[in-house]
Protein backbone atom coordinates (compact mmCIF):
# COMPACT_ATOMS: atom_id res chain seq x y z
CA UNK A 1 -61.03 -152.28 224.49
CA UNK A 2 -58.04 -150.79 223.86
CA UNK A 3 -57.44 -151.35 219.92
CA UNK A 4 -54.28 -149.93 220.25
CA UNK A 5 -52.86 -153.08 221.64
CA UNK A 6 -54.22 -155.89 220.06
CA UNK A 7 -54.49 -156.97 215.90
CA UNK A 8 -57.18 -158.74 214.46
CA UNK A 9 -56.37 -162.36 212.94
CA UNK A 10 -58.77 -164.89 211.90
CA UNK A 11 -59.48 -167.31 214.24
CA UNK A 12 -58.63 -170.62 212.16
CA UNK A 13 -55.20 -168.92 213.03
CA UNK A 14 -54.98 -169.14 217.21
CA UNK A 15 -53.42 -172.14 217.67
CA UNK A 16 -50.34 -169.93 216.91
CA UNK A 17 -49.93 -168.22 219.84
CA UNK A 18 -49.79 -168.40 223.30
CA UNK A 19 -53.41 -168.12 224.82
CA UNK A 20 -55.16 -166.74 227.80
CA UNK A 21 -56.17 -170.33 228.02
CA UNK A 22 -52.73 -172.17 227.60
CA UNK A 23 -50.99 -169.99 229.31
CA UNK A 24 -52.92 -171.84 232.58
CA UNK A 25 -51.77 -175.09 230.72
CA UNK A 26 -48.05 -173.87 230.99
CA UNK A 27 -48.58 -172.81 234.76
CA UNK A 28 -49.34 -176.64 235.07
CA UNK A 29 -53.22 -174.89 236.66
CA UNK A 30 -55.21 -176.14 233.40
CA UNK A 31 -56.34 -179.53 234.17
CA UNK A 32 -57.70 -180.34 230.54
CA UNK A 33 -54.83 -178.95 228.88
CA UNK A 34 -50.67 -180.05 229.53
CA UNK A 35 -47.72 -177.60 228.72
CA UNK A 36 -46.49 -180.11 226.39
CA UNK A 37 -49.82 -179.78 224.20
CA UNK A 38 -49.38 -176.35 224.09
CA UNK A 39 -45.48 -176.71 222.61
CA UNK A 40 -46.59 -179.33 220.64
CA UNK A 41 -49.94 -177.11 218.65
CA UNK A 42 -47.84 -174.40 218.49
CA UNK A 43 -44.61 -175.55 217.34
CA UNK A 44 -45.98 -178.22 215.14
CA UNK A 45 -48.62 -175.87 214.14
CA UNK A 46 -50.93 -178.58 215.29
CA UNK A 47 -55.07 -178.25 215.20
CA UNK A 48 -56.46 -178.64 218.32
CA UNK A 49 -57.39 -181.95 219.22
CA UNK A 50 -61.02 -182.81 219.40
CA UNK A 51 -62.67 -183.87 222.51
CA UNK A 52 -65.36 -186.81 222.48
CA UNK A 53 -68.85 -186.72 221.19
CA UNK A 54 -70.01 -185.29 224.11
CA UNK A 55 -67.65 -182.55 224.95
CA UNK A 56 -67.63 -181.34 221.14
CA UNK A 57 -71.37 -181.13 221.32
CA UNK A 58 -71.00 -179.25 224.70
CA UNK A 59 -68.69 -176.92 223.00
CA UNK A 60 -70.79 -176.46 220.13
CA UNK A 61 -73.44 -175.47 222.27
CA UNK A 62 -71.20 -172.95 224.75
CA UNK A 63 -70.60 -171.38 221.29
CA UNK A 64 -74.16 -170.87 220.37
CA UNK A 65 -75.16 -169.74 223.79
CA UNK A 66 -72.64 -167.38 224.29
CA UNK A 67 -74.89 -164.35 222.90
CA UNK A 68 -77.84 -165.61 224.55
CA UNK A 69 -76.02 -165.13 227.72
CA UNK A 70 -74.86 -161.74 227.30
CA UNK A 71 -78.34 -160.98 226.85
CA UNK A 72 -79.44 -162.39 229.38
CA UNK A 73 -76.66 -160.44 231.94
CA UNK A 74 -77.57 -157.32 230.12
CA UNK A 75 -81.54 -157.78 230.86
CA UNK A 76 -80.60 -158.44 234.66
CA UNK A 77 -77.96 -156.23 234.88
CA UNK A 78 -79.10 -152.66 232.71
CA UNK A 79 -75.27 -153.25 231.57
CA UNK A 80 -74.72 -152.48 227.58
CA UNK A 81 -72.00 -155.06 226.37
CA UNK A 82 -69.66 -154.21 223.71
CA UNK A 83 -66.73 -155.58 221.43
CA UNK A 84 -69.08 -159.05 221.31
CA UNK A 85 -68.37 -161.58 218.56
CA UNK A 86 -71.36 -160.75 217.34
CA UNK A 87 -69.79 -157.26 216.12
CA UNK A 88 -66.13 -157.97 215.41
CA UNK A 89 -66.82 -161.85 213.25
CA UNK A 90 -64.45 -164.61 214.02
CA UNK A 91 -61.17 -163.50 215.16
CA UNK A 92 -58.36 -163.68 217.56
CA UNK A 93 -56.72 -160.72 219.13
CA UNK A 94 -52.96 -160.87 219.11
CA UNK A 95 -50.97 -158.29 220.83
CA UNK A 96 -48.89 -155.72 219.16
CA UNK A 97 -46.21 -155.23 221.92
CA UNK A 98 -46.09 -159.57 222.05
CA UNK A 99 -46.99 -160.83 218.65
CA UNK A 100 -46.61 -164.43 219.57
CA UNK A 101 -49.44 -163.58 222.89
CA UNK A 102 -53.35 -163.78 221.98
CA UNK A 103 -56.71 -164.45 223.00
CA UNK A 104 -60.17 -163.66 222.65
CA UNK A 105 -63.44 -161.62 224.04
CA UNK A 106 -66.84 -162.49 224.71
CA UNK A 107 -67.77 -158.98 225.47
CA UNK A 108 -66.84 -155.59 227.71
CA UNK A 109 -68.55 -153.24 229.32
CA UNK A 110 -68.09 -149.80 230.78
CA UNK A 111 -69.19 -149.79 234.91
CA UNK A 112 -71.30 -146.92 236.23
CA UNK A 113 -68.16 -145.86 238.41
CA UNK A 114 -65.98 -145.97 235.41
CA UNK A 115 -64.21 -149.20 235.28
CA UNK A 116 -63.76 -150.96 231.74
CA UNK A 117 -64.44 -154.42 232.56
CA UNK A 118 -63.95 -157.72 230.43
CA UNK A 119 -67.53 -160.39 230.71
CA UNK A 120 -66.18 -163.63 230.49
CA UNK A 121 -69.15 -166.09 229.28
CA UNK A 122 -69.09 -169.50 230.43
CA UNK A 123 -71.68 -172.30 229.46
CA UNK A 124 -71.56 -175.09 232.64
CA UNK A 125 -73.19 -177.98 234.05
CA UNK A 126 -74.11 -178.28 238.02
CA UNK A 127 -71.22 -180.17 239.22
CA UNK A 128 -68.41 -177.09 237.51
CA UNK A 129 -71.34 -174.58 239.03
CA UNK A 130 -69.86 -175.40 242.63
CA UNK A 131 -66.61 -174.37 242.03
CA UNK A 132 -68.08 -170.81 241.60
CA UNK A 133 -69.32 -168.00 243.87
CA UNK A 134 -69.92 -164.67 243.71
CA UNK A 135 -66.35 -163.93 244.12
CA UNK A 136 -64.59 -167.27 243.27
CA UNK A 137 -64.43 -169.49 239.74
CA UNK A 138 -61.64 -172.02 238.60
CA UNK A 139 -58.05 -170.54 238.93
CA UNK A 140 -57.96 -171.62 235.37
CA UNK A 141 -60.17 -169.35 234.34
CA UNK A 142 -59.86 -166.34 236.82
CA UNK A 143 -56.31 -166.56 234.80
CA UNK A 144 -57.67 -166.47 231.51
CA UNK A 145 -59.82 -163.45 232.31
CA UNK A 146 -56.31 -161.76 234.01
CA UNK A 147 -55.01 -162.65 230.75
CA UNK A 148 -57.55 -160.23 229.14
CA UNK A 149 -57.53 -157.69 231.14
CA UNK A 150 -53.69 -156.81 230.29
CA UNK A 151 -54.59 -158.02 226.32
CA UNK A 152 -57.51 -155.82 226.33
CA UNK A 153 -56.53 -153.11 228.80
CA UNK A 154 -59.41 -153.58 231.09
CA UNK A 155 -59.59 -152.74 234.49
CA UNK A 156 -61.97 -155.71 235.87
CA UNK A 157 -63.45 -159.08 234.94
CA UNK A 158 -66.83 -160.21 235.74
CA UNK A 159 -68.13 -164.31 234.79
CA UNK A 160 -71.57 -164.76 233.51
CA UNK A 161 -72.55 -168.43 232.68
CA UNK A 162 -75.48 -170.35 232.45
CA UNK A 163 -75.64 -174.04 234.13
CA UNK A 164 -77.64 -176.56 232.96
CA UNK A 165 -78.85 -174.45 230.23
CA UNK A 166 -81.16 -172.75 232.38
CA UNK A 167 -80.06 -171.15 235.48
CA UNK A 168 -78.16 -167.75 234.78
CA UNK A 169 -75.70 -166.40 237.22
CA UNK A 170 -72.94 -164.36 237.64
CA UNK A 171 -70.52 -163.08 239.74
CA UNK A 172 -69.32 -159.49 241.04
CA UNK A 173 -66.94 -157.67 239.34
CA UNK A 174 -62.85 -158.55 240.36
CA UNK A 175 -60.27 -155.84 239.73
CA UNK A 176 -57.40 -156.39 237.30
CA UNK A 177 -54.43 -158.16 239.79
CA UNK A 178 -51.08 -156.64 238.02
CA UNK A 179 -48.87 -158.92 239.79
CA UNK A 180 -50.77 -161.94 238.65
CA UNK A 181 -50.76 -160.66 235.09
CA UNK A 182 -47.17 -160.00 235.00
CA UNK A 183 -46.62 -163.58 236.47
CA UNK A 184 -48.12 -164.76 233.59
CA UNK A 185 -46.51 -162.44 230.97
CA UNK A 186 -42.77 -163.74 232.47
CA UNK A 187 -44.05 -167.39 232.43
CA UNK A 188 -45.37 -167.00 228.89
CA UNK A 189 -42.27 -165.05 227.28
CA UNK A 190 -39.89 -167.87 228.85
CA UNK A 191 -41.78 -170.09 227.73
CA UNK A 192 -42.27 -168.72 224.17
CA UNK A 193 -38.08 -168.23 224.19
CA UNK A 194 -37.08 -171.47 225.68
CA UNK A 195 -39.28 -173.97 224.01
CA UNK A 196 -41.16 -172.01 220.78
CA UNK A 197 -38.09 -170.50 219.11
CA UNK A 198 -35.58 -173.43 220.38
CA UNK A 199 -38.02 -176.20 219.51
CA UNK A 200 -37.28 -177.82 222.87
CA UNK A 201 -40.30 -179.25 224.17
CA UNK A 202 -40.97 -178.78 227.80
CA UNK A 203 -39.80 -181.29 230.17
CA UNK A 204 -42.75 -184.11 230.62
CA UNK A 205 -44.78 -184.68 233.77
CA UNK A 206 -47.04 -187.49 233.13
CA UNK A 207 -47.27 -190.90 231.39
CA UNK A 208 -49.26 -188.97 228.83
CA UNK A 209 -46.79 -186.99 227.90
CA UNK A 210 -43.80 -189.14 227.78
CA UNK A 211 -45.16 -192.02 225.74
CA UNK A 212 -46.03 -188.74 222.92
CA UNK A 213 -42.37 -188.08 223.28
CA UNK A 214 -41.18 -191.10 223.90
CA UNK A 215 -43.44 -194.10 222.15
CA UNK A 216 -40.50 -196.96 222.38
CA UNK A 217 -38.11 -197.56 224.62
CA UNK A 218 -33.96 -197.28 223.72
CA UNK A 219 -33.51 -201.27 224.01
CA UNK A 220 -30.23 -201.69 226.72
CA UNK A 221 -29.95 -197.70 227.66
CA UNK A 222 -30.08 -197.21 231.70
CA UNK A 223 -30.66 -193.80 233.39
CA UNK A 224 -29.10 -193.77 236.85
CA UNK A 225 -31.29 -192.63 239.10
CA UNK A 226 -30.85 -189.03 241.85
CA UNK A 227 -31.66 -189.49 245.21
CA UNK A 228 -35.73 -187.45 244.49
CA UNK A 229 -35.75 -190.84 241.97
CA UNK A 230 -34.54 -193.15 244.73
CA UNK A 231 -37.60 -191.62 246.71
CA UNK A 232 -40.03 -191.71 244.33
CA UNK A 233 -39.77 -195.43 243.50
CA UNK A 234 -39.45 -196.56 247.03
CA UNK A 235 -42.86 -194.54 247.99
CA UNK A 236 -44.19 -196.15 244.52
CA UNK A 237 -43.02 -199.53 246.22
CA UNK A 238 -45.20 -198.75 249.65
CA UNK A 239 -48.23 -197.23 247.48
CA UNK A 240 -48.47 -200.52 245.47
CA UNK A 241 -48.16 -202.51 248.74
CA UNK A 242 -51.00 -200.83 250.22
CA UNK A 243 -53.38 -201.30 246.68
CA UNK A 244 -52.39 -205.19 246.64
CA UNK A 245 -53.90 -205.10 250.05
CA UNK A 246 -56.89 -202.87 249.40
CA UNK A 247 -57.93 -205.10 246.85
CA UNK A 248 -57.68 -207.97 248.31
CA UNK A 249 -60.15 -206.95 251.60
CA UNK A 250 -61.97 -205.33 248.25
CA UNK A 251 -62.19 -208.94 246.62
CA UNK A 252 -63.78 -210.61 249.99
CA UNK A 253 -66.24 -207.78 250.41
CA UNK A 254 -67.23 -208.24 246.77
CA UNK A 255 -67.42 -212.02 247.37
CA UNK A 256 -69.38 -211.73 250.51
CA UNK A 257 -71.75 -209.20 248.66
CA UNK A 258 -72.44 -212.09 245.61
CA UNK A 259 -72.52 -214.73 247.65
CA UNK A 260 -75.58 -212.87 249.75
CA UNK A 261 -77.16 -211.63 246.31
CA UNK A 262 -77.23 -215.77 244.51
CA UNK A 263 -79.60 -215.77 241.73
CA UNK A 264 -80.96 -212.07 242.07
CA UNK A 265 -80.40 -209.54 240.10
CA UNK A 266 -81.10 -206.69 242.44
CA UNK A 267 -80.04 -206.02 246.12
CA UNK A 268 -82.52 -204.00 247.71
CA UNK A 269 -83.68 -201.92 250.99
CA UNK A 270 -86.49 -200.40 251.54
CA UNK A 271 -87.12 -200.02 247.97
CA UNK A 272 -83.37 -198.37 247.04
CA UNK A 273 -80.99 -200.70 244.70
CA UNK A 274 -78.11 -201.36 246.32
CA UNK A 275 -76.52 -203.51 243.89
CA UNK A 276 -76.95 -205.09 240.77
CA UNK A 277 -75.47 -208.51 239.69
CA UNK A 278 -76.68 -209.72 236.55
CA UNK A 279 -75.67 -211.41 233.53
CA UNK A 280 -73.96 -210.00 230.84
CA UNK A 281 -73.53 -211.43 227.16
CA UNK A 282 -70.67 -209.95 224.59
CA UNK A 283 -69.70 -211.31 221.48
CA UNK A 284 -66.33 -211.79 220.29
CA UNK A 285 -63.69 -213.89 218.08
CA UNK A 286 -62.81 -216.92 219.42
CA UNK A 287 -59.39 -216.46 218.23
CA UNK A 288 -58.11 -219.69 218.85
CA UNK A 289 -60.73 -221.75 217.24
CA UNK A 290 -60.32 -219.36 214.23
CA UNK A 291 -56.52 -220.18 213.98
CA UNK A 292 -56.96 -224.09 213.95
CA UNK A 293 -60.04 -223.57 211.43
CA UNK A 294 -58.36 -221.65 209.33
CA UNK A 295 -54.85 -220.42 209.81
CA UNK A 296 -54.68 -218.28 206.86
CA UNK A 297 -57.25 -215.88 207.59
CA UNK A 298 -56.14 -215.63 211.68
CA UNK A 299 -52.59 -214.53 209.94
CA UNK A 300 -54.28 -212.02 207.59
CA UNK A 301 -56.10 -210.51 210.63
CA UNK A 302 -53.27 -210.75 213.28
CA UNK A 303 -51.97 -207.45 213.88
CA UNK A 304 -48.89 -206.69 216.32
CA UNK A 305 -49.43 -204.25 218.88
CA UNK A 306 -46.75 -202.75 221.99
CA UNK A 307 -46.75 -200.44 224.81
CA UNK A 308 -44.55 -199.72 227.54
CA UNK A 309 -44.97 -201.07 230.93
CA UNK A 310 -43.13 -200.17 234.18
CA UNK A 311 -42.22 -202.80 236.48
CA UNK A 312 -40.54 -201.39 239.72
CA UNK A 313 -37.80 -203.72 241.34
């Protein structure tokens, strides 16, 4: 690592800057993580957003692991990894020539032909394993390893990740891509000039995004539609065509399958379940027998709620 590049902040501090891993997010390649989220921690100085049960447990857990993998690659490998967390705490790197640019590093290593090369740790389940080879992992995160090769000044990036918490792997080594990392560096000042210091969110791309901008609509205001719009809603139109009729050759297969299964729970063959169709029992309010019992309390309870809906002519 070259420490001549980068500063040491504490890590409660990254949501900051602009990331190895949201600068994939402003490339629109991040599929976990919008553009818009990224103006939005930034700018608003946001915390990041927590994830369900599962996936903070997961993370927790990627955490934890990550030094048990790097042992693991160094007993298989004879490599000696440096710069872990393990030596340098809790901290983000931010980069003196870009002050607003960060991101981290799970450890580096020196090659036996020379090459300084960033280890990228990854802790995965089976079905994320298939998206990687020997020479091939998420664009997402060959990125975020670009990213530290040109924070760092390394000269390669190698993955090593564990799936399913038991089977190790990892991939060759990929040399540093320049033009890739100055792809990045272009997208990631523009975006730190035209949306950071203006406080100009990025344009919105999904529902998502435009109901966080956007939660009510501006009763009476009309936005005339360009002639990409015009296209848009008229494919919409055929795309919702086709669905109504999808669903309704779904409904008769679904019919035809219940009215073969009757009073069973199971549909078999050869001892496989097919099917199940079984009964189900929830609880809830009955909330019209509550309001003519007892009015008062239903009004005490009753509590308005709105989204937005589109409806295409």
């Amino acid at each position: 690592m070259n420490k001549d590049l980068v500063t040491m902040v504490p890590f409660e501090n990254h949501n900051k800057y602009i990331s190895g891993t949201t600068v994939s997010a402003i490339l629109g390649v991040n599929p976990y993580v919008s553009a818009y989220e990224v103006w939005d921690k930034i700018y608003n100085t946001r915390e990041a957003v927590k994830g369900n049960d599962f996936s903070e447990k997961k993370k927790r857990a990627g955490l934890k692991l990550e030094g048990v993998i790097i042992d693991m690659f160094q007993e298989d490998t004879g490599f000696v990894v440096s710069h872990t967390p393990a030596l340098y705490g809790d901290v983000t790197f931010v980069s003196t020539q870009y002050p607003f640019l960060s991101g981290t590093l799970d450890g580096e290593y020196v090659h036996p032909d020379g090459r300084n090369v960033i280890l990228e740790v990854k802790n995965i389940g089976y079905k994320s394993a298939k998206q990687f080879g020997d020479d091939e992992v998420p664009y997402f995160y060959y990125l975020q390893a670009m990213w530290y090769c040109w924070l760092f000044g390394a000269d390669a990036i190698q993955f090593a990740y564990l799936v399913d918490g038991y089977d190790f792997r990892y991939t060759n080594v990929m040399n540093r891509d320049n033009a890739i990392i100055s792809m990045m560096l272009d997208t990631a000042i523009h975006f730190h000039k035209a949306h950071i210091l203006s406080g100009i969110p990025p344009n919105p791309v999904n529902e998502k995004e435009v109901l966080l901008m956007y939660p009510a609509a501006t009763k009476g205001k009309t936005v005339e539609a360009d002639d990409d719009m015009l296209t848009a809603v008229t494919f919409y139109r055929e795309l919702c065509a086709q669905v109504r009729e999808l669903e309704k050759n779904k409904e008769a297969v679904k019919d035809s399958i219940i009215s073969y299964i009757r009073d069973a729970e199971v549909l078999g063959r050869a001892g496989e379940t097919l099917a199940t169709y079984k009964t189900i029992t929830r609880m809830g309010v009955d909330s019209k027998a509550l309001q003519a019992e007892n009015e008062d309390i239903y009004l005490r309870f009753l509590k308005p709620s709105s989204y937005r809906k589109l409806d295409v002519k």
